[in-house]
N, C-alpha and C. Protein backbone atom coordinates (compact mmCIF):
# COMPACT_ATOMS: atom_id res chain seq x y z
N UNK A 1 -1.91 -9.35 24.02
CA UNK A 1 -2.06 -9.52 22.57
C UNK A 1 -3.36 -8.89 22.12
N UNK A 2 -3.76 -8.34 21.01
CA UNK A 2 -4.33 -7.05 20.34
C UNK A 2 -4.70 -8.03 18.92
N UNK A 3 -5.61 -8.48 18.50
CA UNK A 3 -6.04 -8.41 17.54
C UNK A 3 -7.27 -7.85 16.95
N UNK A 4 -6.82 -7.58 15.63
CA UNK A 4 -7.87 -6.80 14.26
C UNK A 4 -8.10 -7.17 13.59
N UNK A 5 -9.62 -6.69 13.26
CA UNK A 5 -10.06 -7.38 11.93
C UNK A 5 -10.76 -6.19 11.32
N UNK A 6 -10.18 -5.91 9.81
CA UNK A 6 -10.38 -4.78 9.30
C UNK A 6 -12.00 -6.04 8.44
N UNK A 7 -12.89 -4.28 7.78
CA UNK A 7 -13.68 -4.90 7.21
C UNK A 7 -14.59 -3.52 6.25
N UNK A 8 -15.09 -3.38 5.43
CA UNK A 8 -15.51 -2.50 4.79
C UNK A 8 -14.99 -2.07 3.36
N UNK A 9 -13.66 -2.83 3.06
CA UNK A 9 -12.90 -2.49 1.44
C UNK A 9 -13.61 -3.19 0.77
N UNK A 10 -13.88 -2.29 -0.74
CA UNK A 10 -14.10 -2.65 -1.64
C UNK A 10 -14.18 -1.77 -2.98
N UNK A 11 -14.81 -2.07 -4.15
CA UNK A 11 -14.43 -1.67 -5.24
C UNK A 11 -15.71 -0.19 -5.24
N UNK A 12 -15.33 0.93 -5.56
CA UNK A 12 -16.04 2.20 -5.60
C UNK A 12 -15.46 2.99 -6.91
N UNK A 13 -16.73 3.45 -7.46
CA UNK A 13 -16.26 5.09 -8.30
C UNK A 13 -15.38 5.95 -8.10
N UNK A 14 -14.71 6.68 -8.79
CA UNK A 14 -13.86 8.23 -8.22
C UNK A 14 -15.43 9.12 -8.06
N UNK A 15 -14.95 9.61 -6.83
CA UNK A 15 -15.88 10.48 -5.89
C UNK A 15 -16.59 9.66 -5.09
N UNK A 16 -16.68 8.13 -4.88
CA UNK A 16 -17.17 7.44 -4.25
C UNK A 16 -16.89 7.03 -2.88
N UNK A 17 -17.75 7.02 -1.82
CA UNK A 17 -17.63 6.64 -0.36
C UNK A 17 -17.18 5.05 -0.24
N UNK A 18 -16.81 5.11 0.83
CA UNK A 18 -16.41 3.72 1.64
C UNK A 18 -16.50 4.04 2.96
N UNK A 19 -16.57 2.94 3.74
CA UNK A 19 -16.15 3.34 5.28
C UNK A 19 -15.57 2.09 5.64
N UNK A 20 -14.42 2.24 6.06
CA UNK A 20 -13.62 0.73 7.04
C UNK A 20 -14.06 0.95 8.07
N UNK A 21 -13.89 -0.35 8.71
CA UNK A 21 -14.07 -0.64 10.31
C UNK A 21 -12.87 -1.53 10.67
N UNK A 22 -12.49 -1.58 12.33
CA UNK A 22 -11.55 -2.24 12.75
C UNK A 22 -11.85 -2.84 13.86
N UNK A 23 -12.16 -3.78 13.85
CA UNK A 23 -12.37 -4.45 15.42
C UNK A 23 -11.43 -4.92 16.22
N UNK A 24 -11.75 -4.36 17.57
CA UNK A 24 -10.50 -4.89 18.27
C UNK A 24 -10.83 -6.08 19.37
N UNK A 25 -9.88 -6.58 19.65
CA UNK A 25 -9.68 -7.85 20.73
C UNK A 25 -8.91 -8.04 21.58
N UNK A 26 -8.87 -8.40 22.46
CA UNK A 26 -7.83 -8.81 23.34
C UNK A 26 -6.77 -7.66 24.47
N UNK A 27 -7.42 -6.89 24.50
CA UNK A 27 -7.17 -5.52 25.43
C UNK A 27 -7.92 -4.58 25.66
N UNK A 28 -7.84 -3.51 26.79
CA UNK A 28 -8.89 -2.49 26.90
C UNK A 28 -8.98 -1.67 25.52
N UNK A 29 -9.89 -1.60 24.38
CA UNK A 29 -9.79 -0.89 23.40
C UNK A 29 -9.03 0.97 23.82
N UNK A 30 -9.75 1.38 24.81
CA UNK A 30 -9.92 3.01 25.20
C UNK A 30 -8.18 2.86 25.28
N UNK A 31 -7.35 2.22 25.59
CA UNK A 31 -6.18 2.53 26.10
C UNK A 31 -5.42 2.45 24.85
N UNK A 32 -5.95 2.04 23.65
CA UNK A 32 -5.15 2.28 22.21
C UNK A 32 -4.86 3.28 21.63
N UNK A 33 -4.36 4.16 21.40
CA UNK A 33 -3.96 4.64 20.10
C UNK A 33 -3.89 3.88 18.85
N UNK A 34 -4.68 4.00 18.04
CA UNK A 34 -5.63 3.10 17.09
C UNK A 34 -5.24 4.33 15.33
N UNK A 35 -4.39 3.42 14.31
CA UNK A 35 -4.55 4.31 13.14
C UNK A 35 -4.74 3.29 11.84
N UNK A 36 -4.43 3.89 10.63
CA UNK A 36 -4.67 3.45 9.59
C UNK A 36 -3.62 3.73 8.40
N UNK A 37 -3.01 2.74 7.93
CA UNK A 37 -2.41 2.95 7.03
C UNK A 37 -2.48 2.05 6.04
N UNK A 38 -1.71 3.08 4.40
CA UNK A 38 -2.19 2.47 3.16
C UNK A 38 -1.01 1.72 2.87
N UNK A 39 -0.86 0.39 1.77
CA UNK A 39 0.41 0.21 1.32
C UNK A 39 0.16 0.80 -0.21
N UNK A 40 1.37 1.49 -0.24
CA UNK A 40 1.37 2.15 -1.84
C UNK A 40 2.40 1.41 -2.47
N UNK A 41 2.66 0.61 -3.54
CA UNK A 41 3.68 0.08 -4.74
C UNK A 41 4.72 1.02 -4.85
N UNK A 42 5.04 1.84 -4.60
CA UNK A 42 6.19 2.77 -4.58
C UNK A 42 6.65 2.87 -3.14
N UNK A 43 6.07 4.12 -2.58
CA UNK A 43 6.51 4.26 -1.57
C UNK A 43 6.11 3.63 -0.63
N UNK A 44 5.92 2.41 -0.40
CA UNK A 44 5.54 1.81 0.61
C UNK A 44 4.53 1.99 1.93
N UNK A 45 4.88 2.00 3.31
CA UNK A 45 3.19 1.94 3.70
C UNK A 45 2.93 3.11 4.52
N UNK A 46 1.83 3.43 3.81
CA UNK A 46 1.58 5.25 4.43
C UNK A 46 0.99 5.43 5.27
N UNK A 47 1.82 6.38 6.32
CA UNK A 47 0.61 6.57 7.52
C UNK A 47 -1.01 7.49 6.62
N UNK A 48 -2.10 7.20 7.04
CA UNK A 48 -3.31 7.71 6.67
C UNK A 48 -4.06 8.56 7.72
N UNK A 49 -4.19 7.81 9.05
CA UNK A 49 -4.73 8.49 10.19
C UNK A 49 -4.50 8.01 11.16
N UNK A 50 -4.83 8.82 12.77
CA UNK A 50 -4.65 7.85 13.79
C UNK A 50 -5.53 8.74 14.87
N UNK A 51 -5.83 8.00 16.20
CA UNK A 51 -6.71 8.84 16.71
C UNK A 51 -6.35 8.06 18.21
N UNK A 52 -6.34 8.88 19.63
CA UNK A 52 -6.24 8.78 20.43
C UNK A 52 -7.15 7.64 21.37
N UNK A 53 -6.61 7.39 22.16
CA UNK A 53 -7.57 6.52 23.17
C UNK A 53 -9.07 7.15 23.46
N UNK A 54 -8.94 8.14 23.70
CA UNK A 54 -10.20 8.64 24.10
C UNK A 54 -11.23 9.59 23.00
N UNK A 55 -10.15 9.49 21.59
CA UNK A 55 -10.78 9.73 20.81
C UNK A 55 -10.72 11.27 20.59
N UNK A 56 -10.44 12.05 21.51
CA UNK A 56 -10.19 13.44 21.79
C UNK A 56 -8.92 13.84 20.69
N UNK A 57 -7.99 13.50 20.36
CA UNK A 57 -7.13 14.01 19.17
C UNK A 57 -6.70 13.24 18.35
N UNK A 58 -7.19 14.03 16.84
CA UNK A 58 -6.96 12.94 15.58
C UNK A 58 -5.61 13.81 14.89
N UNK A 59 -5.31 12.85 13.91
CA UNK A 59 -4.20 13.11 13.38
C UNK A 59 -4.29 12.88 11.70
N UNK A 60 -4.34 13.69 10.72
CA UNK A 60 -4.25 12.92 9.36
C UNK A 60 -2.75 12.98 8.69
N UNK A 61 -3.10 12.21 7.42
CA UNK A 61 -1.78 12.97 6.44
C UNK A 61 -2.75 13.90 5.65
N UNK A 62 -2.04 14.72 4.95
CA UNK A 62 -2.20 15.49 4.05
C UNK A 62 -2.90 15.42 3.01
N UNK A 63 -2.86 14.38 2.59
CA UNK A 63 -3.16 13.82 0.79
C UNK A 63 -4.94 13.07 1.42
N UNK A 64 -5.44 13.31 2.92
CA UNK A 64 -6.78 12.85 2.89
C UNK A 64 -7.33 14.11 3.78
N UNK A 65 -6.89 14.66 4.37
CA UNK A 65 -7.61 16.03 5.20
C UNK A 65 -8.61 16.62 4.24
N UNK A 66 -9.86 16.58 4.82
CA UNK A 66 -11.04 17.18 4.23
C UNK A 66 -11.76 16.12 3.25
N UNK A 67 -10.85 14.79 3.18
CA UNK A 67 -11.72 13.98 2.79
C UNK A 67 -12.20 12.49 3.42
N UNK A 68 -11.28 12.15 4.37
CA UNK A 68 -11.30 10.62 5.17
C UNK A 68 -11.46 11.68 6.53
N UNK A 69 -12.96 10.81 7.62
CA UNK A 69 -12.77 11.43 8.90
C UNK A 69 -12.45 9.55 9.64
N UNK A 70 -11.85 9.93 10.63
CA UNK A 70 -11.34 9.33 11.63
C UNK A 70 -12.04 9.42 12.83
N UNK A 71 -12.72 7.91 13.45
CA UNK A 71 -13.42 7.92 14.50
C UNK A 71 -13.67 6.68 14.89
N UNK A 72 -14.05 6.84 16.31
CA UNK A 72 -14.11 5.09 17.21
C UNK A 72 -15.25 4.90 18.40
N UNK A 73 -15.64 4.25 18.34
CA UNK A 73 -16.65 3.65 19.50
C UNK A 73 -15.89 3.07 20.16
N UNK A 74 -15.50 3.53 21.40
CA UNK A 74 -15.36 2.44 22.71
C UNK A 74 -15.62 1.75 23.12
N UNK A 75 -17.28 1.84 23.08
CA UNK A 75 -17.93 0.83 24.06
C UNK A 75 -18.00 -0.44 22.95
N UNK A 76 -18.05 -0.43 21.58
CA UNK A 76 -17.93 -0.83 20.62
C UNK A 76 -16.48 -2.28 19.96
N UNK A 77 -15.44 -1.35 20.61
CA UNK A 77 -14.37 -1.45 20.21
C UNK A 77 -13.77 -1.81 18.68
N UNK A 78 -14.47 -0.75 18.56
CA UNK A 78 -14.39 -0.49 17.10
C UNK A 78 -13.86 1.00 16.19
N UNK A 79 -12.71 0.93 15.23
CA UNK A 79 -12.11 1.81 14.66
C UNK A 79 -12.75 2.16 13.60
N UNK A 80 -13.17 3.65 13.11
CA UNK A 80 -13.65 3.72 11.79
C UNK A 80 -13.25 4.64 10.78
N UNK A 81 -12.73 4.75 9.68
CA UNK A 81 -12.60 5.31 8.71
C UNK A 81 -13.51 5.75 7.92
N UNK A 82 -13.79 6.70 7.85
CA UNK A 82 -15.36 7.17 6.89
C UNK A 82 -14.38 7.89 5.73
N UNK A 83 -14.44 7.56 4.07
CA UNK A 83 -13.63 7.79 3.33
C UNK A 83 -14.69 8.41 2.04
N UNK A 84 -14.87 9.73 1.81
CA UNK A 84 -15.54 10.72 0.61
C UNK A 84 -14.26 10.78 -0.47
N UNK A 85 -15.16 11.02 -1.03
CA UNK A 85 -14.38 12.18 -2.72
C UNK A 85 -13.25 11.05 -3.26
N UNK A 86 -13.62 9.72 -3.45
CA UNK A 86 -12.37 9.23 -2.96
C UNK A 86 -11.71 9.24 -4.68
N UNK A 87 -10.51 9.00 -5.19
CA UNK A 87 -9.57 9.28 -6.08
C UNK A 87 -9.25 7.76 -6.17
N UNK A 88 -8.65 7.60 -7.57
CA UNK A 88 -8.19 6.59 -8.23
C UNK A 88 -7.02 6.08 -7.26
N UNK A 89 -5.98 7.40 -7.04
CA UNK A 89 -4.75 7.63 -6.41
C UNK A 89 -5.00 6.73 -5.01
N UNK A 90 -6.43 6.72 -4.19
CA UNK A 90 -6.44 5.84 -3.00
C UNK A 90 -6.34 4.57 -3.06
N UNK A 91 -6.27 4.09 -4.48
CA UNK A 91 -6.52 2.42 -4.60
C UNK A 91 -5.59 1.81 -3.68
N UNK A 92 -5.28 1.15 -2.41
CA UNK A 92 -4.60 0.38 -2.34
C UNK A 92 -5.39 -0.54 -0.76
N UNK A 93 -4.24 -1.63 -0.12
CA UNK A 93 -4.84 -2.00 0.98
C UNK A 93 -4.66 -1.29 2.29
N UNK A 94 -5.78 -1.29 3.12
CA UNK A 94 -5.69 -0.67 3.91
C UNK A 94 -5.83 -1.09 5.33
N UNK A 95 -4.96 -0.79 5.97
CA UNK A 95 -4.34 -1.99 7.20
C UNK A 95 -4.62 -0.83 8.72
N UNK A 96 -5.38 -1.60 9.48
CA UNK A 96 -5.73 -1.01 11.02
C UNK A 96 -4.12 -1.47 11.59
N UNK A 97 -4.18 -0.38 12.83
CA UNK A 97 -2.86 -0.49 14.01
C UNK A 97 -3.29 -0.14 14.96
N UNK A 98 -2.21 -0.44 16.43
CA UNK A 98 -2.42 -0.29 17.47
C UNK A 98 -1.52 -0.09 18.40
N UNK A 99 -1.60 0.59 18.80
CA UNK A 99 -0.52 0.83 19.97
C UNK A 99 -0.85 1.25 21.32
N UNK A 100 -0.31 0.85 22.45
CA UNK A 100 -0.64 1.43 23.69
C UNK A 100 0.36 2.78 23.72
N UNK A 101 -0.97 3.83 24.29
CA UNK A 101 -0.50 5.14 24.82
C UNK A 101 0.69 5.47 24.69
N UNK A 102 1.63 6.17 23.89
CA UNK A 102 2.66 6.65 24.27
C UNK A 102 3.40 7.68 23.85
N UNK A 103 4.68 8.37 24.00
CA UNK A 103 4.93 9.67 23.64
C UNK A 103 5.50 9.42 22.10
N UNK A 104 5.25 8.65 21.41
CA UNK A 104 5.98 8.09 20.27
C UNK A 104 5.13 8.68 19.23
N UNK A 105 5.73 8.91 18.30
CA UNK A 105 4.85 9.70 16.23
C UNK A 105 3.94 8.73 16.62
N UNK A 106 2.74 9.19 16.45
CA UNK A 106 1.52 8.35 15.74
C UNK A 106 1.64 8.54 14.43
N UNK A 107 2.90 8.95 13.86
CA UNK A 107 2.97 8.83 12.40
C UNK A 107 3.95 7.81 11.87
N UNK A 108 4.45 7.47 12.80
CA UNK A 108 5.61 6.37 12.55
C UNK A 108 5.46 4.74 12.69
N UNK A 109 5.27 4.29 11.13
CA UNK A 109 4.80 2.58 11.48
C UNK A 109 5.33 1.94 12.38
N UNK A 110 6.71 2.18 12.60
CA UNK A 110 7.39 1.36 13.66
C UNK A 110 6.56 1.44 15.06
N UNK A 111 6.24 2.45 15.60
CA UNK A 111 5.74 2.82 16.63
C UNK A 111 4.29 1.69 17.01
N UNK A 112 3.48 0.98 15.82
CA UNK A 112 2.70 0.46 15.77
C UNK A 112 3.48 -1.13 16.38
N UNK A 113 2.45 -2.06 17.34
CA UNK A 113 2.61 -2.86 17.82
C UNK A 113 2.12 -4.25 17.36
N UNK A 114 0.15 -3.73 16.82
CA UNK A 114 -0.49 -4.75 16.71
C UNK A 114 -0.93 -4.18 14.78
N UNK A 115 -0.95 -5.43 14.05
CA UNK A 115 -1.79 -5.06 12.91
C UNK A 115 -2.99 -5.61 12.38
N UNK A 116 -3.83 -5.64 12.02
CA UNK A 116 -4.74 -5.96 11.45
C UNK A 116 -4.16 -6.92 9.53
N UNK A 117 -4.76 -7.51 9.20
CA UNK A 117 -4.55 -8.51 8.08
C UNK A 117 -4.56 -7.54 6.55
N UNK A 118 -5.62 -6.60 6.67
CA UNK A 118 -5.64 -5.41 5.62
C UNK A 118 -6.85 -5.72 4.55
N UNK A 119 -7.31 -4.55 4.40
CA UNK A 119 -9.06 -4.34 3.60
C UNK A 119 -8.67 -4.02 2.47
N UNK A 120 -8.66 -4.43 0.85
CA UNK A 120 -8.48 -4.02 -0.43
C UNK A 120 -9.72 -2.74 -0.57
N UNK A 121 -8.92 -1.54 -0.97
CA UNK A 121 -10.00 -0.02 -1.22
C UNK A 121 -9.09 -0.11 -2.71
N UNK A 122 -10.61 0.05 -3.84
CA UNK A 122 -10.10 0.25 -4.99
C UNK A 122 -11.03 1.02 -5.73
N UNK A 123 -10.60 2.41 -6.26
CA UNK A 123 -11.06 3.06 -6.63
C UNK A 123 -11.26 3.27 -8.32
N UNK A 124 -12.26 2.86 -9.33
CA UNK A 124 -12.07 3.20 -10.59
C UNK A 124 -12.41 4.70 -10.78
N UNK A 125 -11.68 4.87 -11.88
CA UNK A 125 -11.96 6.17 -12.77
C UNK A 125 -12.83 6.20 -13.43
């Protein structure tokens, strides 16, 4: 069993920074595949990022490349989201995952095992 505790949401400007964090528990962190996703009122819950056990290959969506970087301390066991330039459009909650190693989408929620409770990111105009 894998638990998270997201921490770092809160209320920011458009063009304004945030950074989440995700702490992990209850397993070797390094052996996670560790990501982040948003829930949106429409389309429901979006993959955002995800990043390998060893940290060696990240993965984004589209709608944050060049603006959210993706990164983790091991020794730490800790997930981080560093989030620039950020847009009205990002307002929503934002929920850590986990999964052990495997050949499965790191883009696909199902694929996720463990979740985190979820950090409110709200962006005014």
């Amino acid at each position: 069993q894998v638990q998270l505790v997201e921490s770092g949401g809160g209320l920011v400007q458009a063009g304004g920074s945030l950074r989440l964090s995700c702490t992990a528990s209850g397993r070797t962190f390094s052996s996670l595949t560790m990501g982040w996703f948003r829930q949106d009122p429409e389309k429901g819950r979006l993959f955002v990022a995800a990043i390998s056990g060893s940290g060696i290959s990240t993965h984004a969506a589209d709608f944050v490349k060049g603006r959210f970087t993706l990164s983790r301390d091991n020794a730490k066991n800790t997930l981080y989201l560093q989030m620039n330039s950020l847009k009205p459009d990002d307002t929503a909650v934002y929920y850590c995952a986990a999964r052990p190693a495997s050949t499965g989408s790191v883009y696909s929620m199902s694929e996720y095992i463990y979740w985190g409770q979820g950090t409110q990111v709200t962006v005014s105009s």
